[in-house]
C-alpha atoms as a PDB file:
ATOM      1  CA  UNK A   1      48.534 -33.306  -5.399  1.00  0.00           C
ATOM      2  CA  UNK A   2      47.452 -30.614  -7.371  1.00  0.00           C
ATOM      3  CA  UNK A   3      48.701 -29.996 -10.916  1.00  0.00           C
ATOM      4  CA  UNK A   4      47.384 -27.640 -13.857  1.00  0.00           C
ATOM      5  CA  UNK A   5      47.701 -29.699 -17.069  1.00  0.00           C
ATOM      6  CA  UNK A   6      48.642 -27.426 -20.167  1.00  0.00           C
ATOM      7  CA  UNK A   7      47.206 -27.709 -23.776  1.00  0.00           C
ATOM      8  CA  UNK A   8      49.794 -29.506 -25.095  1.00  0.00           C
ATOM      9  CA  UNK A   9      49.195 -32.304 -22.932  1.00  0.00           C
ATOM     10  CA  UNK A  10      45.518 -32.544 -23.438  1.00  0.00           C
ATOM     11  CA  UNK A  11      46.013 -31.939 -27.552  1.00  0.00           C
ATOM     12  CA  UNK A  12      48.266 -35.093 -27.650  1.00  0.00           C
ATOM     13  CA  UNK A  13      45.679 -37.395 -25.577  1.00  0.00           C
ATOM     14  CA  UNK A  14      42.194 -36.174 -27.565  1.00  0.00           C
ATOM     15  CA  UNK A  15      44.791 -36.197 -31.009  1.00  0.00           C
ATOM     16  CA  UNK A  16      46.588 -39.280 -30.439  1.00  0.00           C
ATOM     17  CA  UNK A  17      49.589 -37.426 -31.046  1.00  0.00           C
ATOM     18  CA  UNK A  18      52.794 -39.352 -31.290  1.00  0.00           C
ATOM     19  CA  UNK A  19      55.290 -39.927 -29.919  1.00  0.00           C
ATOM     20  CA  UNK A  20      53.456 -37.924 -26.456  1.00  0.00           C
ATOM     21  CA  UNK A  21      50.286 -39.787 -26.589  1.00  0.00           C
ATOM     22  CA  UNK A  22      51.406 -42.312 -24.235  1.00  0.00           C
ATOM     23  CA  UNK A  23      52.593 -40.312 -21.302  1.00  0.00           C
ATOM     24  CA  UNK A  24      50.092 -37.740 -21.498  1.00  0.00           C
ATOM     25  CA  UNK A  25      47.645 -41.043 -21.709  1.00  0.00           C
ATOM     26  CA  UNK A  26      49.268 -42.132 -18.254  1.00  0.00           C
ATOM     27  CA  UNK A  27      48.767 -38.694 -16.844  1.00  0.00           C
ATOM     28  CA  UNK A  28      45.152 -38.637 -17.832  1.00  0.00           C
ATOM     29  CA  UNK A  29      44.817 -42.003 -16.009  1.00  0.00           C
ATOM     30  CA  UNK A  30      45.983 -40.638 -12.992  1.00  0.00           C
ATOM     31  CA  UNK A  31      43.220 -38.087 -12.927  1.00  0.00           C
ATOM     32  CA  UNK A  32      40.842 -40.461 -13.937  1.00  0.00           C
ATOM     33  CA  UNK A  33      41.655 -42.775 -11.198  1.00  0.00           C
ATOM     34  CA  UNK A  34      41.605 -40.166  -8.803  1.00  0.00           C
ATOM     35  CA  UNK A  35      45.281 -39.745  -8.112  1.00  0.00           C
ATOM     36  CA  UNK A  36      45.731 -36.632  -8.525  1.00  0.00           C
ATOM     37  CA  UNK A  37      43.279 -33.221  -8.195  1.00  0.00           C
ATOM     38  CA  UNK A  38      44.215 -31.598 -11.894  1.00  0.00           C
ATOM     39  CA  UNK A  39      42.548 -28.300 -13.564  1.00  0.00           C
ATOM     40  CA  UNK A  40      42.914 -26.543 -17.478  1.00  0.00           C
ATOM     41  CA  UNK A  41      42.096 -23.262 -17.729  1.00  0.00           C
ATOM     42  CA  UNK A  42      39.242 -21.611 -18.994  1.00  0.00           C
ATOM     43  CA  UNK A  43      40.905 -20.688 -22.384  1.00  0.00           C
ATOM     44  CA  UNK A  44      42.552 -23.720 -22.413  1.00  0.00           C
ATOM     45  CA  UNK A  45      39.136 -24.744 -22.964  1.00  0.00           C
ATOM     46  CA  UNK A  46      38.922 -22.696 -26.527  1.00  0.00           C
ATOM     47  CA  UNK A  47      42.210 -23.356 -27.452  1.00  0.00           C
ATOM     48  CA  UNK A  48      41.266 -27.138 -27.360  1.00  0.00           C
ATOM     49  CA  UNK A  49      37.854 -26.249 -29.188  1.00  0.00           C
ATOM     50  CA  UNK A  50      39.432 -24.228 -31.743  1.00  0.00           C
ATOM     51  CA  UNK A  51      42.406 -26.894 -32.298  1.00  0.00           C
ATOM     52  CA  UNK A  52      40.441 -29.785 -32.356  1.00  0.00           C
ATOM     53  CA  UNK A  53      37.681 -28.373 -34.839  1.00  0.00           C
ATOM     54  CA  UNK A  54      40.577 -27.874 -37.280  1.00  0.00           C
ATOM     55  CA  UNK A  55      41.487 -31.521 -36.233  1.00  0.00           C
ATOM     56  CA  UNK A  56      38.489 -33.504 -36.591  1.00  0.00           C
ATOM     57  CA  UNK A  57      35.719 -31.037 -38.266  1.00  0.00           C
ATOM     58  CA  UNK A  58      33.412 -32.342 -36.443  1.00  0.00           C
ATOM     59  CA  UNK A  59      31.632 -30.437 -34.073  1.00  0.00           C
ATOM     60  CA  UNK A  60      29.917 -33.216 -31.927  1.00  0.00           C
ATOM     61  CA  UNK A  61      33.129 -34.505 -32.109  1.00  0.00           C
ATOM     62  CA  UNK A  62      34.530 -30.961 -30.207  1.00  0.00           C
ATOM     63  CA  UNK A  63      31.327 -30.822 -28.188  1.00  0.00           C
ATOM     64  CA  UNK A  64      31.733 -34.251 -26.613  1.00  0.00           C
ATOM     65  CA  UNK A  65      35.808 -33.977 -26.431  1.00  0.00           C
ATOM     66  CA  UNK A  66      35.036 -30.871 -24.215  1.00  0.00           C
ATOM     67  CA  UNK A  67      31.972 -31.969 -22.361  1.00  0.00           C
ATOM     68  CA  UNK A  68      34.552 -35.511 -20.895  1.00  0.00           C
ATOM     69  CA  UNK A  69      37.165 -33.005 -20.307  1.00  0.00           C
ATOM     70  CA  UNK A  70      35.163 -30.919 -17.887  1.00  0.00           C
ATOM     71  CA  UNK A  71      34.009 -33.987 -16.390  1.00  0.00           C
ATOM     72  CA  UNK A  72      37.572 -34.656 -15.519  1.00  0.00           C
ATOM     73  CA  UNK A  73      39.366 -31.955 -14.995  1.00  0.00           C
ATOM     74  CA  UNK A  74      38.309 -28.757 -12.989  1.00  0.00           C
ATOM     75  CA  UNK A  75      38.467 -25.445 -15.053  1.00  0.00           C
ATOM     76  CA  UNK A  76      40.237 -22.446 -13.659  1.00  0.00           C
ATOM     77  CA  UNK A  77      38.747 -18.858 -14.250  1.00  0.00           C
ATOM     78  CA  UNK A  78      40.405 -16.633 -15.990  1.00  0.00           C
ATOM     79  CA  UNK A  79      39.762 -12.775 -14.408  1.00  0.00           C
ATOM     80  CA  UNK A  80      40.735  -9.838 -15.285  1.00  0.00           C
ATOM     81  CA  UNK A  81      43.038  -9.789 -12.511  1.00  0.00           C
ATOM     82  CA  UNK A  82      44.779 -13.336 -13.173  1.00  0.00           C
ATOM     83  CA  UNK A  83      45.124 -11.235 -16.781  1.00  0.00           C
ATOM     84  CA  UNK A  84      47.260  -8.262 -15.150  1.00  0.00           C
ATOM     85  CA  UNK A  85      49.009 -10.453 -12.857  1.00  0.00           C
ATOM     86  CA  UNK A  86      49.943 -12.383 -15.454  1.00  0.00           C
ATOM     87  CA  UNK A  87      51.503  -9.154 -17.604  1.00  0.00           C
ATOM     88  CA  UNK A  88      53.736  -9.231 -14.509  1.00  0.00           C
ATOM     89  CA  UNK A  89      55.406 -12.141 -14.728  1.00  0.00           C
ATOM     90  CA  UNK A  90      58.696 -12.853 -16.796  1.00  0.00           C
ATOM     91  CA  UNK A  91      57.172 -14.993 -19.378  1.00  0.00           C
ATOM     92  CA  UNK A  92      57.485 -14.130 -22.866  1.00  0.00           C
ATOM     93  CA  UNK A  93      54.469 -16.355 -23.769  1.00  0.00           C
ATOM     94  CA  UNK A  94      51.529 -14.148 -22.188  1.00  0.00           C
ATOM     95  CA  UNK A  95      49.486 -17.610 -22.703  1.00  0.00           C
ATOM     96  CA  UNK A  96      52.001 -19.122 -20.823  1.00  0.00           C
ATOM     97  CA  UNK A  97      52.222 -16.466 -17.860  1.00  0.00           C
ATOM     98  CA  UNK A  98      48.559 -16.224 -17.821  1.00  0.00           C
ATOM     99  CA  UNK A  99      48.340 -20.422 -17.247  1.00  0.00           C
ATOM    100  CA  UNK A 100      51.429 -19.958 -14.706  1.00  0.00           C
ATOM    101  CA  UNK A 101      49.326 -17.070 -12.975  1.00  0.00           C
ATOM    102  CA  UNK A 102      45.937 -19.187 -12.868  1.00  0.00           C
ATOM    103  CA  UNK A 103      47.792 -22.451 -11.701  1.00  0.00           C
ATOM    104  CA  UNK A 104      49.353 -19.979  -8.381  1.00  0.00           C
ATOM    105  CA  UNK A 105      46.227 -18.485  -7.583  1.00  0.00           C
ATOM    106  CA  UNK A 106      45.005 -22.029  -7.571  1.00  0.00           C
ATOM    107  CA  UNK A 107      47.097 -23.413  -5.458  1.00  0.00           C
ATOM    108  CA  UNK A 108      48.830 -25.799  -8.153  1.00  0.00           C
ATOM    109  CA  UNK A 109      52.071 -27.499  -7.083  1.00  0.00           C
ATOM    110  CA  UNK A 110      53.074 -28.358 -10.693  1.00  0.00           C
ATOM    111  CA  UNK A 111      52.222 -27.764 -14.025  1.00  0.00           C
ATOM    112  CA  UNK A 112      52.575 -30.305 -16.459  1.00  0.00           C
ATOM    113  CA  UNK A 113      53.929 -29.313 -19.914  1.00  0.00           C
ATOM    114  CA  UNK A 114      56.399 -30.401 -23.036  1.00  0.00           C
ATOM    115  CA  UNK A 115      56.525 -26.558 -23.572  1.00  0.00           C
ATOM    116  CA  UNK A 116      59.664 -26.382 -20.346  1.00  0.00           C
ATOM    117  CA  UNK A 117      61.532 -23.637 -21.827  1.00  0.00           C
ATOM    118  CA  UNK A 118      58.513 -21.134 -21.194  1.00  0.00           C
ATOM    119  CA  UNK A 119      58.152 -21.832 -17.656  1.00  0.00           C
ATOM    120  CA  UNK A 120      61.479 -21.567 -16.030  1.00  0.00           C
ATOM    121  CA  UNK A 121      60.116 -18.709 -14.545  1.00  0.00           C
ATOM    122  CA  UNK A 122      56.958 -19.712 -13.433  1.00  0.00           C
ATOM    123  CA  UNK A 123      55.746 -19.118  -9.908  1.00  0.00           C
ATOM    124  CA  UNK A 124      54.609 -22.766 -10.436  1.00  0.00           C
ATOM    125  CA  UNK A 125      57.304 -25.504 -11.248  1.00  0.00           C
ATOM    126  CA  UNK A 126      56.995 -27.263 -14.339  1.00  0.00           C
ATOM    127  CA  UNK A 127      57.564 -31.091 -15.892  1.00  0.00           C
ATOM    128  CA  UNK A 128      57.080 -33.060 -19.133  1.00  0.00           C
ATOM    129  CA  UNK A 129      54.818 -35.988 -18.811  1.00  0.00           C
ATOM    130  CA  UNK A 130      57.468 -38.253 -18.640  1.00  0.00           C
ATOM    131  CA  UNK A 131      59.321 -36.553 -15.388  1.00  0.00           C
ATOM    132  CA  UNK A 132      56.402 -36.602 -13.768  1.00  0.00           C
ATOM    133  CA  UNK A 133      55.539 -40.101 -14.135  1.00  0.00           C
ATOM    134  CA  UNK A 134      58.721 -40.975 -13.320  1.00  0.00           C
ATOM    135  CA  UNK A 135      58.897 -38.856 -10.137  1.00  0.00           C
ATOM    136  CA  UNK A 136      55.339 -39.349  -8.916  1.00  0.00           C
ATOM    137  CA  UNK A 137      53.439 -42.449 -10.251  1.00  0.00           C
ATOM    138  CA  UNK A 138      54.569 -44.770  -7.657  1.00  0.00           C
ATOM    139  CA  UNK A 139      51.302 -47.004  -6.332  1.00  0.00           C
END
């Protein structure tokens, strides 16, 4: 399966942000254990830099955070054309839409979010951590 994992999820994992770490943990184990073929974005990338520099300030810290992530993950470019598509789409959050874009053009089945609200209209379905443990982690 193929899922796009959004910021949120990958802020509570490298955070230990509570009460989401654990889920998002469990989803991150999934990749790891090569259960499931999962992708950020390309600015999810500096988003994650940016937040986790105001985090930690520590930029080894940030380097190596970034360098395991794109060990694990694949990263999604973002074109100019995944950029207008994205305008298109009725999402208020153009971060959002532009994710939702890159995660169709990509082929993602799901997305995996706590932000729900902002992608009921996604061309790509959405779930929280949680549902998608639920629903899929059966080994």
């Amino acid at each position: 399966m193929k899922v796009v994992v959004d910021t949120n999820i990958v802020i509570d994992v490298l955070t230990d942000r509570e009460p989401f770490v654990t889920h998002s943990e469990n989803v991150f184990n999934m990749i790891a254990n090569n259960r499931l073929q999962a992708a950020i974005t390309a600015n999810t990338i500096t988003d994650i830099a940016y937040l986790l520099r105001k985090h930690c300030h520590d930029l080894q810290i940030v380097r190596n955070s970034l360098a395991n992530l794109m060990e694990l993950f694949e990263v999604i470019e973002v074109s100019k054309e995944r950029c207008v598509k994205a305008l298109g789409l009725p999402i208020n959050d153009y971060e959002d839409a532009l994710l939702a874009e890159c995660a169709r053009k990509w082929g993602a089945e799901l997305i995996i979010t706590r932000n729900l609200k902002d992608f009921t209209s996604s061309p790509v379905p959405a779930v929280s951590p949680n549902e998608f443990l639920e629903k899929y982690n059966q080994a």
